[in-house]
N, C-alpha and C. Protein backbone atom coordinates (compact mmCIF):
# COMPACT_ATOMS: atom_id res chain seq x y z
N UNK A 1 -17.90 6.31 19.31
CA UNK A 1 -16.52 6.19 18.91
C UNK A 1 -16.26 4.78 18.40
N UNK A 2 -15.88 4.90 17.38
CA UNK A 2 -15.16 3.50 16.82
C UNK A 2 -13.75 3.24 17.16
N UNK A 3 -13.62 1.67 16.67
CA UNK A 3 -12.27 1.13 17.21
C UNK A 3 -11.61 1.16 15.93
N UNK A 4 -10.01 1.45 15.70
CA UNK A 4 -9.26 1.48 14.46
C UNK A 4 -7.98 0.92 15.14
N UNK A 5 -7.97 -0.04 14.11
CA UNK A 5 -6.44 -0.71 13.76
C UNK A 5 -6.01 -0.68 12.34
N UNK A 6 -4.57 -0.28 12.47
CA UNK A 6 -4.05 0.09 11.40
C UNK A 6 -3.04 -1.15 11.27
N UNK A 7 -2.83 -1.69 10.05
CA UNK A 7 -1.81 -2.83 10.02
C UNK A 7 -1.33 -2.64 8.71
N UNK A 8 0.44 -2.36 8.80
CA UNK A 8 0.99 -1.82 7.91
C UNK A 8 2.24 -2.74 7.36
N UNK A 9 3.22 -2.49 6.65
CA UNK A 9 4.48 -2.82 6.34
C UNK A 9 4.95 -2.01 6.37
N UNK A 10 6.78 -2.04 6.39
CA UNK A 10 7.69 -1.43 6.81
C UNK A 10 9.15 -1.98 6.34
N UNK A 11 9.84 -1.45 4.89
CA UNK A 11 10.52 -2.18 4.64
C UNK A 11 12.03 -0.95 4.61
N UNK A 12 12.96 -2.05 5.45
CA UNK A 12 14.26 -1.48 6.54
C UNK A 12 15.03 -0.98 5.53
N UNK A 13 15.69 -1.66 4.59
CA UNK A 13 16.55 -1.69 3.89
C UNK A 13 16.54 -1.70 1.98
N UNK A 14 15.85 -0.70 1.62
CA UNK A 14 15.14 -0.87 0.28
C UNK A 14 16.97 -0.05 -0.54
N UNK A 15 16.68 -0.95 -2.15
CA UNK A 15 18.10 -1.14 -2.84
C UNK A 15 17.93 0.45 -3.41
N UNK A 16 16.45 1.20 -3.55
CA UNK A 16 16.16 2.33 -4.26
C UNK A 16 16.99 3.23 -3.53
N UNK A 17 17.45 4.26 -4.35
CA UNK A 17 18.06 5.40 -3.68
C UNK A 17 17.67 6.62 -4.61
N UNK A 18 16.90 7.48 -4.21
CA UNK A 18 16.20 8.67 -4.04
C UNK A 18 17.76 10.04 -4.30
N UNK A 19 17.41 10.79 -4.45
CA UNK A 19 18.77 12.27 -4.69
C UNK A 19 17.75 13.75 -3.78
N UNK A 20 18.79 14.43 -3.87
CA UNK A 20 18.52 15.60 -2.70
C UNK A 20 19.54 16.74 -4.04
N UNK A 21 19.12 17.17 -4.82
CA UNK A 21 19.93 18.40 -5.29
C UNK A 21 19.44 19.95 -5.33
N UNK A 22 20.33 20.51 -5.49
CA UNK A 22 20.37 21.86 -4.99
C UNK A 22 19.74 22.84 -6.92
N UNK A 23 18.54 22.88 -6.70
CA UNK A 23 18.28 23.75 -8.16
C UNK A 23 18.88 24.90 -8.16
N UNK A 24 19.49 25.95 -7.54
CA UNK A 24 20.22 27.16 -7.63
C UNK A 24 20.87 27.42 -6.27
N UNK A 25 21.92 28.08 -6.47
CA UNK A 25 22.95 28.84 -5.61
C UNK A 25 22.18 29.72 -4.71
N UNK A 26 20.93 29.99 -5.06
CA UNK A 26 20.22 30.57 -3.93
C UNK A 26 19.86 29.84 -2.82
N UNK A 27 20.13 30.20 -1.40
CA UNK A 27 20.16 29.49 -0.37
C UNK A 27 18.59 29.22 -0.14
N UNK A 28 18.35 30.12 -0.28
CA UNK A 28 16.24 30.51 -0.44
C UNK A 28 15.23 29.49 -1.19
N UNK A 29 16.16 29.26 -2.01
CA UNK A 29 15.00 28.09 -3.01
C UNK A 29 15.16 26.92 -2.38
N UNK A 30 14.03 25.99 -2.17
CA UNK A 30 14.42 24.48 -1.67
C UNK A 30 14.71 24.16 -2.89
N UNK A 31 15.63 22.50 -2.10
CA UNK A 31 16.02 22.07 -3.02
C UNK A 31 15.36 21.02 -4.04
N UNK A 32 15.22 20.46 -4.63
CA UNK A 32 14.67 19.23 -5.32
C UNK A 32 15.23 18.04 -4.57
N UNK A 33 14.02 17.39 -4.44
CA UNK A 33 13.88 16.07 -3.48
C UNK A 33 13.16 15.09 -4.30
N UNK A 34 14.03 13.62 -4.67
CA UNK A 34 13.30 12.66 -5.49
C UNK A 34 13.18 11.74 -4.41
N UNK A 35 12.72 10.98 -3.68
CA UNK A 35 12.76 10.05 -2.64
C UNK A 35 13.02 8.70 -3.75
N UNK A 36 12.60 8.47 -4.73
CA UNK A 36 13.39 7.03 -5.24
C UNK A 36 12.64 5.81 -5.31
N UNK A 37 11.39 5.81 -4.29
CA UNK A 37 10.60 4.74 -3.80
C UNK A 37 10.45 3.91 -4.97
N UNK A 38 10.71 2.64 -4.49
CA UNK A 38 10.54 1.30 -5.52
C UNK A 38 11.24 1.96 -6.68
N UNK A 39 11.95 2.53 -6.87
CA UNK A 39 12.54 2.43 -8.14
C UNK A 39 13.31 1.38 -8.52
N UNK A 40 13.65 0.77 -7.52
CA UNK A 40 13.96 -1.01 -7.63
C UNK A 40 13.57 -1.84 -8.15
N UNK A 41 13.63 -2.69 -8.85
CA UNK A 41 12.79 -3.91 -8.76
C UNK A 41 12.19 -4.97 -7.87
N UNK A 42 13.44 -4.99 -6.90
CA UNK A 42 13.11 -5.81 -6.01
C UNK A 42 12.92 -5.23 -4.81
N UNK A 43 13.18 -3.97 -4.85
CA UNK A 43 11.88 -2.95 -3.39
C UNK A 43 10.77 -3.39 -3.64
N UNK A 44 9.98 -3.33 -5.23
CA UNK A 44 8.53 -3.16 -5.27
C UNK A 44 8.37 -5.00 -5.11
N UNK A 45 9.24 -5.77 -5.19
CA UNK A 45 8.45 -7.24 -4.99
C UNK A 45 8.83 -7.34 -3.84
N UNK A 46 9.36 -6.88 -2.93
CA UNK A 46 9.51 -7.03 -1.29
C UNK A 46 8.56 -6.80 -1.10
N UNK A 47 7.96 -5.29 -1.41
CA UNK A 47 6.72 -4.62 -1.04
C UNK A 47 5.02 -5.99 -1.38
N UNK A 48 5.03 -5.91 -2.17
CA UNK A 48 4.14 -6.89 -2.59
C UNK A 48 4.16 -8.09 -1.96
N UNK A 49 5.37 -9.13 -1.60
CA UNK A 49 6.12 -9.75 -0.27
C UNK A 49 4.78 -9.63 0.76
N UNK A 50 5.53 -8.27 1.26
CA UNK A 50 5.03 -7.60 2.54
C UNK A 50 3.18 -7.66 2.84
N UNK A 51 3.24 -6.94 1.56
CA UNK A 51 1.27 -7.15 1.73
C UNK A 51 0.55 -8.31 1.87
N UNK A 52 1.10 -9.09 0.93
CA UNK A 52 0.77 -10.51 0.84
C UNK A 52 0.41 -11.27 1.93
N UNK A 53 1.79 -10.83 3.03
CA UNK A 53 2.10 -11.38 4.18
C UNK A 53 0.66 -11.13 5.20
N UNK A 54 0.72 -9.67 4.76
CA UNK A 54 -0.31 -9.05 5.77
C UNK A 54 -1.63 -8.70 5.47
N UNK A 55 -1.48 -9.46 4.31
CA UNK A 55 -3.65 -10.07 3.53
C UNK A 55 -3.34 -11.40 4.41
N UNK A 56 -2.51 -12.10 4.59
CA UNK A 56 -2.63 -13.22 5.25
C UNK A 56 -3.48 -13.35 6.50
N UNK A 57 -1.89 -12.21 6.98
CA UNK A 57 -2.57 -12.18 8.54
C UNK A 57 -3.76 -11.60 9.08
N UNK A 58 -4.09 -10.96 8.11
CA UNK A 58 -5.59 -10.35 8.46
C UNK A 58 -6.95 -11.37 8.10
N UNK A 59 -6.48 -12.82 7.65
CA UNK A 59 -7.83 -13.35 7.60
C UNK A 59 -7.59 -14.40 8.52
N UNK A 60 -6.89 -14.27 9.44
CA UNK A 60 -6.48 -15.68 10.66
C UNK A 60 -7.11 -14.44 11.97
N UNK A 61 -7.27 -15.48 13.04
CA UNK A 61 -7.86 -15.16 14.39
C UNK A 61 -6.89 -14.67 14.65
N UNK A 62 -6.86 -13.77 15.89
CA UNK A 62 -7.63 -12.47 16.08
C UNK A 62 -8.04 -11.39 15.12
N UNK A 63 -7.11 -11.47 14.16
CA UNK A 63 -7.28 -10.23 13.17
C UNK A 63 -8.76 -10.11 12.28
N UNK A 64 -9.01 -10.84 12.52
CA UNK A 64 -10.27 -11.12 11.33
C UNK A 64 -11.75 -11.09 12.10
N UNK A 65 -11.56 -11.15 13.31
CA UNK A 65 -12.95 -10.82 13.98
C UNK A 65 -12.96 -9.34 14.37
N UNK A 66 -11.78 -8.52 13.93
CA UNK A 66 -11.47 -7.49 14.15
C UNK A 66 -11.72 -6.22 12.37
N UNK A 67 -11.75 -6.73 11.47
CA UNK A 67 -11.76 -6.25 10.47
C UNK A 67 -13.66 -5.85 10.21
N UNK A 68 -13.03 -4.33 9.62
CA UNK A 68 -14.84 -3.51 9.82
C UNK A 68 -14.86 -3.45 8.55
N UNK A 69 -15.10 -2.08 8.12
CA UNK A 69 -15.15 -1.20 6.68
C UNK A 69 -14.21 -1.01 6.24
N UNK A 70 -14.18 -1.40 4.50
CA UNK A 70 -12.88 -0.39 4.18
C UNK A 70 -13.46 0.22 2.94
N UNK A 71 -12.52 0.96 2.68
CA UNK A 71 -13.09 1.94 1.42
C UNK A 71 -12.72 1.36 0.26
N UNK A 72 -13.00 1.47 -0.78
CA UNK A 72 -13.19 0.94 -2.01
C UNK A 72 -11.84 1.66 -2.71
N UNK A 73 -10.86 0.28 -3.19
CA UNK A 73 -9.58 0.82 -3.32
C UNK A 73 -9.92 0.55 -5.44
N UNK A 74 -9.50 1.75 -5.59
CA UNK A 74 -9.80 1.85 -7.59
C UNK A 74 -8.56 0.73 -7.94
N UNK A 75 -8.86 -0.04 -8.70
CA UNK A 75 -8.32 -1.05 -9.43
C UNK A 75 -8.41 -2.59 -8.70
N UNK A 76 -9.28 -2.67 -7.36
CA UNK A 76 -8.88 -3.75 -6.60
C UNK A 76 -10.86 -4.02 -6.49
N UNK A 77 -11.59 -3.13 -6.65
CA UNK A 77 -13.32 -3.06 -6.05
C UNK A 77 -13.81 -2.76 -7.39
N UNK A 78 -14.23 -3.87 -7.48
CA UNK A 78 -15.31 -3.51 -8.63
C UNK A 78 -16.66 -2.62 -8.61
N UNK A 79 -17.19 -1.82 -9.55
CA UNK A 79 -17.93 -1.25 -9.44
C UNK A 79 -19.38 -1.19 -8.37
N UNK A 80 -19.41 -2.63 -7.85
CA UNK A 80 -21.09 -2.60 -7.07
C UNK A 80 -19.80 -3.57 -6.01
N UNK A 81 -18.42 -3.73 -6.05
CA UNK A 81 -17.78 -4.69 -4.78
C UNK A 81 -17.55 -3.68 -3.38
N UNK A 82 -17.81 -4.45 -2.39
CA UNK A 82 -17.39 -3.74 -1.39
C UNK A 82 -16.48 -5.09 -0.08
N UNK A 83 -16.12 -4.56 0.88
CA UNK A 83 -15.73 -5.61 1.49
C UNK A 83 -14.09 -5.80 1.25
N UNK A 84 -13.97 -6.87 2.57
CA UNK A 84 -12.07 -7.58 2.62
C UNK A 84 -11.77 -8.12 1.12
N UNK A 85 -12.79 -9.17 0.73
CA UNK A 85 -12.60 -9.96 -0.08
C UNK A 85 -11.74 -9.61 -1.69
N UNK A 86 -11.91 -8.77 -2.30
CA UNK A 86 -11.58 -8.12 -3.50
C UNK A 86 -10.16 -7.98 -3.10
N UNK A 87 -9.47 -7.55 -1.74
CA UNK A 87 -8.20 -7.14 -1.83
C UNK A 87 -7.65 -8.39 -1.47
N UNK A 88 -8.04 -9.48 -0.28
CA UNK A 88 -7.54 -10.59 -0.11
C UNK A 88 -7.08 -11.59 -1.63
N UNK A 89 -8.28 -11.29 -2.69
CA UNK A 89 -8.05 -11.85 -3.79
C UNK A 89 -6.93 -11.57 -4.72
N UNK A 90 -7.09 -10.39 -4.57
CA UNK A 90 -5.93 -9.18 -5.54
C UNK A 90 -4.51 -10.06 -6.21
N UNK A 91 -4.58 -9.44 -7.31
CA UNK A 91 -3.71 -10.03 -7.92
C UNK A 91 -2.06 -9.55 -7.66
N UNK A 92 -0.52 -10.28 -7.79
CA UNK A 92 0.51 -9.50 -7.56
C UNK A 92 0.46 -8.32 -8.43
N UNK A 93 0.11 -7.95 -9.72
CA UNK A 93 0.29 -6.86 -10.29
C UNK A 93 -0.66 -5.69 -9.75
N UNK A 94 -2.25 -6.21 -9.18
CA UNK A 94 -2.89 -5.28 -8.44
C UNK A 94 -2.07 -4.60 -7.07
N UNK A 95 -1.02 -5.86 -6.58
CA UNK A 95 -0.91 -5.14 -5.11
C UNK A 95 0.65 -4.66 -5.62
N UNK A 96 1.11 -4.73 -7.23
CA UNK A 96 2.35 -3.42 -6.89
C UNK A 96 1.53 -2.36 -7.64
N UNK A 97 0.83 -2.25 -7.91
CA UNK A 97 -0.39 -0.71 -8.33
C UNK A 97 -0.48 -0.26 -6.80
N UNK A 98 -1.08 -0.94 -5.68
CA UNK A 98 -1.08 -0.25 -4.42
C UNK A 98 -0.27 0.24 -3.86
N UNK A 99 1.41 -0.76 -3.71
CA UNK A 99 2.11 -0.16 -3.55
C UNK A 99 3.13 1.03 -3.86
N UNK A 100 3.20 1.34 -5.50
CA UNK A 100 3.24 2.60 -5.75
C UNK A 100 2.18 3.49 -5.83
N UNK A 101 0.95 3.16 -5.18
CA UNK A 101 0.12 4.43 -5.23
C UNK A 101 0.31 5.05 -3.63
N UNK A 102 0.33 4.00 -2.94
CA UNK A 102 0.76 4.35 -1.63
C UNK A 102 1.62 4.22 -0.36
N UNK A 103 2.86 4.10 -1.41
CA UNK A 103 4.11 3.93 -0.55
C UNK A 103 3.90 5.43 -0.07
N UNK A 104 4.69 5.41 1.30
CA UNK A 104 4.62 7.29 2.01
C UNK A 104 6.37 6.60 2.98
N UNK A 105 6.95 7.23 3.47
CA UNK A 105 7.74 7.20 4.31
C UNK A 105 7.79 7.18 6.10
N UNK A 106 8.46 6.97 6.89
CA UNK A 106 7.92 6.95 8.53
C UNK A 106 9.07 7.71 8.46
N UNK A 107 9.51 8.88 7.67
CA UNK A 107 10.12 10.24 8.28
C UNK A 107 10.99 9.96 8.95
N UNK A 108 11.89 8.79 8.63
CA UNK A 108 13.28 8.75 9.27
C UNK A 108 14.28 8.56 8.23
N UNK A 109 14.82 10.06 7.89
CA UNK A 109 15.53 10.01 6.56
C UNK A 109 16.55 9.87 7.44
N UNK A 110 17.35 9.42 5.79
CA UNK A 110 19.00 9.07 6.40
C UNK A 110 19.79 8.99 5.18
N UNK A 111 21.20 8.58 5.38
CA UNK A 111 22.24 8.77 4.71
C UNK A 111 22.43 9.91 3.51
N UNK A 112 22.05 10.79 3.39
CA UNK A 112 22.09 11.63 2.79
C UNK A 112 23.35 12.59 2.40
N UNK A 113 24.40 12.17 3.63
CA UNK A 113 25.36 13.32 3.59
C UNK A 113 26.21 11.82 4.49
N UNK A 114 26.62 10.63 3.91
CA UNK A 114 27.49 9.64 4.48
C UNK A 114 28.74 10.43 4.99
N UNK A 115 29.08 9.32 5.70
CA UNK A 115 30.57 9.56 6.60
C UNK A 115 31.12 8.09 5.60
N UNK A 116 32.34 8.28 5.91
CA UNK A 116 33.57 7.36 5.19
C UNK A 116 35.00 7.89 5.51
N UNK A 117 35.60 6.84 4.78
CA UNK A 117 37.19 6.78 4.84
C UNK A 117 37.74 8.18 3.89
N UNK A 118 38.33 8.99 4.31
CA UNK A 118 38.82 10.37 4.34
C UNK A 118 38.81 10.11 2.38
N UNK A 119 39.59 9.04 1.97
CA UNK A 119 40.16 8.72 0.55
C UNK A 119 39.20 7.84 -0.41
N UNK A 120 37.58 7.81 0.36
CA UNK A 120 36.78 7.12 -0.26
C UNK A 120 36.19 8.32 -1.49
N UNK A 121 35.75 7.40 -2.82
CA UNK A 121 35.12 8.73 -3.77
C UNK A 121 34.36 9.73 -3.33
N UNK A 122 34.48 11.25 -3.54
CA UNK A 122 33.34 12.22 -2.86
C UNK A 122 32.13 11.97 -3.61
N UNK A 123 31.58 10.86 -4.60
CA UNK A 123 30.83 10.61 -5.04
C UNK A 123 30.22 9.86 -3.40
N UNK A 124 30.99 8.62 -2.98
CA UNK A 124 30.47 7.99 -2.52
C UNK A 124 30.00 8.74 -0.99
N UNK A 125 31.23 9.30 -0.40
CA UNK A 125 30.98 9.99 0.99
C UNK A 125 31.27 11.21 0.80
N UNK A 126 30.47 11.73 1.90
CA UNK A 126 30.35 13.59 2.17
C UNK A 126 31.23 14.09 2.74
N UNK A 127 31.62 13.13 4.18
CA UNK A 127 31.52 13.46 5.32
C UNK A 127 33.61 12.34 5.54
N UNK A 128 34.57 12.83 6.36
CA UNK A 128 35.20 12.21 6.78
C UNK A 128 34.88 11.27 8.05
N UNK A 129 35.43 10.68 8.60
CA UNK A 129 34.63 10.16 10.22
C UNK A 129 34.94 11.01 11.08
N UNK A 130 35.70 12.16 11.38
CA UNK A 130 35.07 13.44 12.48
C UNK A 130 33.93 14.01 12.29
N UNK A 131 33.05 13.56 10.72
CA UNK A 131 31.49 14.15 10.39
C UNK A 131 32.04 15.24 9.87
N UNK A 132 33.09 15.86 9.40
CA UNK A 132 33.62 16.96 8.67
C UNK A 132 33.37 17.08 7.23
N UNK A 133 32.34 18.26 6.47
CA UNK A 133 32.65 17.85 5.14
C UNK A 133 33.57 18.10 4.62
N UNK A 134 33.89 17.10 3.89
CA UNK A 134 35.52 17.18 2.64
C UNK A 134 35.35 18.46 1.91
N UNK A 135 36.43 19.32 2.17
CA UNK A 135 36.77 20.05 1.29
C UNK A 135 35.78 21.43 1.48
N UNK A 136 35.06 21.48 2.72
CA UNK A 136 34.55 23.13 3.27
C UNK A 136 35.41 22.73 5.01
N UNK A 137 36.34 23.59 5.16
CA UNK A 137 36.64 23.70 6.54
C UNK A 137 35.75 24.36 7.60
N UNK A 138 35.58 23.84 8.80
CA UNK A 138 34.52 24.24 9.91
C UNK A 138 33.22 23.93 9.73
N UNK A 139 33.22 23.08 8.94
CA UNK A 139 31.66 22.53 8.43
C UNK A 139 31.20 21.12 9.00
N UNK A 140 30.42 20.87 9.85
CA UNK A 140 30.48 19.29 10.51
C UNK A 140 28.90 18.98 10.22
N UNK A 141 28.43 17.66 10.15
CA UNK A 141 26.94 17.39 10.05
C UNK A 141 27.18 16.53 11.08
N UNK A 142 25.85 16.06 11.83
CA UNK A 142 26.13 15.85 12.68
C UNK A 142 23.91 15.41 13.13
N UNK A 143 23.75 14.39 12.01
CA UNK A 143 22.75 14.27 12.60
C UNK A 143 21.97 12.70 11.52
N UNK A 144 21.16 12.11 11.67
CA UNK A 144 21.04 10.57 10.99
C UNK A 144 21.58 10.87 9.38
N UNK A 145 21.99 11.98 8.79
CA UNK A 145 22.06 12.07 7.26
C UNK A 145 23.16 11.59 7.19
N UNK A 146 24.07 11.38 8.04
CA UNK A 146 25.59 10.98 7.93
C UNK A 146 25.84 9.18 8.16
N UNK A 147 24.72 8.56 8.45
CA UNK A 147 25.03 7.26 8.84
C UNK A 147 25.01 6.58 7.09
N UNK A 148 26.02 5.36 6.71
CA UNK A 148 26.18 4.84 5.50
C UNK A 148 24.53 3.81 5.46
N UNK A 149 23.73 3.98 6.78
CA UNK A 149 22.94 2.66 5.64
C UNK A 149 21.81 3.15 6.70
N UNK A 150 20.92 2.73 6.80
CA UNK A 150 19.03 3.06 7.61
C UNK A 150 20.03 2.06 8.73
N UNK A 151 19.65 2.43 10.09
CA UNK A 151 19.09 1.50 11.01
C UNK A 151 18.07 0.59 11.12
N UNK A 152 18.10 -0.91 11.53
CA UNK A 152 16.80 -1.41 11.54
C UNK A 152 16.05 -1.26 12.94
N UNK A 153 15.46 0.10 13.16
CA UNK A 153 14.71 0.30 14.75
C UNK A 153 14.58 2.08 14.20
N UNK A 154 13.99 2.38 15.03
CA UNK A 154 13.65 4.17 15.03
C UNK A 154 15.20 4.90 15.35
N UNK A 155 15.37 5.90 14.40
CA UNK A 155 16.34 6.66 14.10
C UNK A 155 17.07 7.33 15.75
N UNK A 156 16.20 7.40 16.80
CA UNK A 156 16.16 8.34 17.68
C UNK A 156 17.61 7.91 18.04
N UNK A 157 18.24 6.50 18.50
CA UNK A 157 19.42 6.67 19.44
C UNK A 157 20.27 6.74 18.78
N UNK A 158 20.21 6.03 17.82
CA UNK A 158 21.81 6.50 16.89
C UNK A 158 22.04 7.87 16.21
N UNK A 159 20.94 8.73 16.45
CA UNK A 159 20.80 10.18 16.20
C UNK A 159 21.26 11.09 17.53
N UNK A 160 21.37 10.35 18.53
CA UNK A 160 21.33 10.99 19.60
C UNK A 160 22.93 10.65 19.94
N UNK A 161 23.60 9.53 19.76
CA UNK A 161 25.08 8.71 19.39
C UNK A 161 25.73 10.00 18.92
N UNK A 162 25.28 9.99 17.44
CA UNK A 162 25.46 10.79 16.57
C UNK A 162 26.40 12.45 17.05
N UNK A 163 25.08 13.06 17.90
CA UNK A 163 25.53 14.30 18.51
C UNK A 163 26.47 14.10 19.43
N UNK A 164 25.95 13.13 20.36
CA UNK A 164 27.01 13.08 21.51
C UNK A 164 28.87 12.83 20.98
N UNK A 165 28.81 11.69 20.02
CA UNK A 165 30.20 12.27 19.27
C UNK A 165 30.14 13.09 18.76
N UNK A 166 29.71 13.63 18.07
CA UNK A 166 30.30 15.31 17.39
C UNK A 166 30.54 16.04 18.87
N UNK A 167 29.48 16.56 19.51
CA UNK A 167 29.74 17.08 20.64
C UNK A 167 31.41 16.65 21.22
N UNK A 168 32.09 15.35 21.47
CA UNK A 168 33.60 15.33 21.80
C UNK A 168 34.48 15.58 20.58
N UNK A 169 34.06 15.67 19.00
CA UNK A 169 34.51 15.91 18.98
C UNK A 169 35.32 17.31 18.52
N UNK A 170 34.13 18.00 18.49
CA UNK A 170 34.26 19.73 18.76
C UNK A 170 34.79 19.77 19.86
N UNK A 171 34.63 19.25 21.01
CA UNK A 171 35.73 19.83 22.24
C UNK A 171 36.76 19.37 22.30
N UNK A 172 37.01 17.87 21.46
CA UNK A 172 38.55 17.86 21.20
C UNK A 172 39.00 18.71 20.43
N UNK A 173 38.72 18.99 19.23
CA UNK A 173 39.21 19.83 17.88
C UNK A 173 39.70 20.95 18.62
N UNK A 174 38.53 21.91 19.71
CA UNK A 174 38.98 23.31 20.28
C UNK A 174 39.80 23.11 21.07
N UNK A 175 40.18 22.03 22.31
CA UNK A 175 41.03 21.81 23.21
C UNK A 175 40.53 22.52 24.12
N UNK A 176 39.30 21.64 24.52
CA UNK A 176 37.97 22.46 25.80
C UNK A 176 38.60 21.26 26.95
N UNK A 177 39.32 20.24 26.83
CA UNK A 177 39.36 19.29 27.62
C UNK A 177 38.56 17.93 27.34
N UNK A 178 39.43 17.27 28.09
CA UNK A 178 38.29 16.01 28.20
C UNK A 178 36.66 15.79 28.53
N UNK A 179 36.50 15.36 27.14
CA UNK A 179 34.42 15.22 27.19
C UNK A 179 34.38 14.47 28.61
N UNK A 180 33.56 15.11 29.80
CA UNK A 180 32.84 14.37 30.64
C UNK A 180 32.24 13.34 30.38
N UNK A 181 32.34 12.28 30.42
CA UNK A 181 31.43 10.91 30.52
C UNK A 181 30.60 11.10 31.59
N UNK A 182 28.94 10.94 31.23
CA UNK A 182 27.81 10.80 31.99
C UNK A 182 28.18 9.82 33.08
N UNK A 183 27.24 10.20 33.74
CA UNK A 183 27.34 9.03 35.21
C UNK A 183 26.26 8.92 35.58
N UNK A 184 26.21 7.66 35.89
CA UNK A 184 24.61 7.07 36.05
C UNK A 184 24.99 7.57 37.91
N UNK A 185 23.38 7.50 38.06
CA UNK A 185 22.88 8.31 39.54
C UNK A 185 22.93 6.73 40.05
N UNK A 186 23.07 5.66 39.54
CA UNK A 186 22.47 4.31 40.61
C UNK A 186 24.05 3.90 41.10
C-alpha cells in the first residue's frame, strides 16, 4: 500500500456565475446546467494565484520529502519529461490551461434560487425572506440554493439553519403554535 496526499485549492467566492434553465415544460427532462467556471477573468487568475501558491508549498519541508510520482500532465511534460520539475517550472498561461482543464466543484451548490427583499428585481431574487417563491403561492425552498452568496466553510450548518427556519416558519404560517426551542441536556 502506498501513501497519497492530495494538495488542492479551493476558491470561496468566484465573480463567475454559471445558469440552471429549464429546456421544456416537461417536468421529466433535466434541466440545462452551465456551472460558469472561470468564466471570469479574475476567477481564472485567482486560480493560477492559488496553484502558484501551492507549487510553492510543495517544494519547502515537509511537503517535498513527501512528493512521489506524478503523471505526465499534456502541455506541462515534455515528451521523454517526467517528474515535479516541469510543473514547478510551468508557465502562468500553462497553469490557466490546467486550471480550465481541471477545475471540478466540492458539490456545495448554492444560491441558485436567492432570498431578498419582497420588492427586489425577480431577476435578482426568487425567494421573499419567509423562502416563499414570488408569485407561486404554497411554494417554499428551503435548502443552501436560497442563500445570496457561498459560505466560506462547508455548506452543512447554514443548510441545516436554513430548515430549522423554514420549519418555524411553516408552523407559524399554519398556526401549529410556538416553534419549541431545543434544549441542551447540560
Amino acid at each position: 500500500l502506498a501513501s497519497t496526499m492530495y494538495l488542492g485549492t479551493d476558491y470561496n467566492h468566484p465573480l463567475s456565475r454559471g445558469s440552471v434553465t429549464l429546456q421544456s415544460a416537461d417536468p421529466l427532462v433535466p434541466p440545462l446546467v452551465d456551472p460558469g467556471w472561470l468564466r471570469d477573468p479574475s476567477d481564472l487568475d485567482a486560480a493560477v494565484e492559488a496553484l502558484r501558491k501551492m507549487l510553492e508549498l510543495m517544494q519547502t519541508a515537509p511537503f517535498s520529502e513527501y512528493l512521489g510520482n506524478i503523471d505526465a500532465i499534456p502541455g506541462i511534460h515534455g515528451f521523454w519529461q517526467k517528474g515535479f520539475q516541469p510543473l514547478f517550472d510551468a508557465s502562468d498561461a500553462q497553469l490557466r490551461d490546467i486550471a480550465q482543464r481541471f477545475v471540478f466543484s466540492t458539490w456545495h451548490y448554492s444560491c441558485t434560487v436567492r432570498m431578498g427583499a419582497p420588492d427586489a428585481p425577480l431577476t435578482e431574487v426568487a425567494l421573499d425572506p419567509q423562502l416563499r417563491v414570488r408569485g407561486i403561492s404554497g411554494l417554499r425552498v428551503a435548502d443552501q440554493s436560497v442563500t445570496p452568496f457561498v459560505v466560506s466553510a462547508n455548506t452543512n450548518a447554514s443548510s441545516m439553519m436554513i430548515g430549522d427556519k423554514a420549519a418555524k416558519l411553516i408552523m407559524q404560517d399554519h398556526g401549529l403554535g410556538p416553534f419549541r426551542e431545543a434544549r441542551s441536556a447540560l
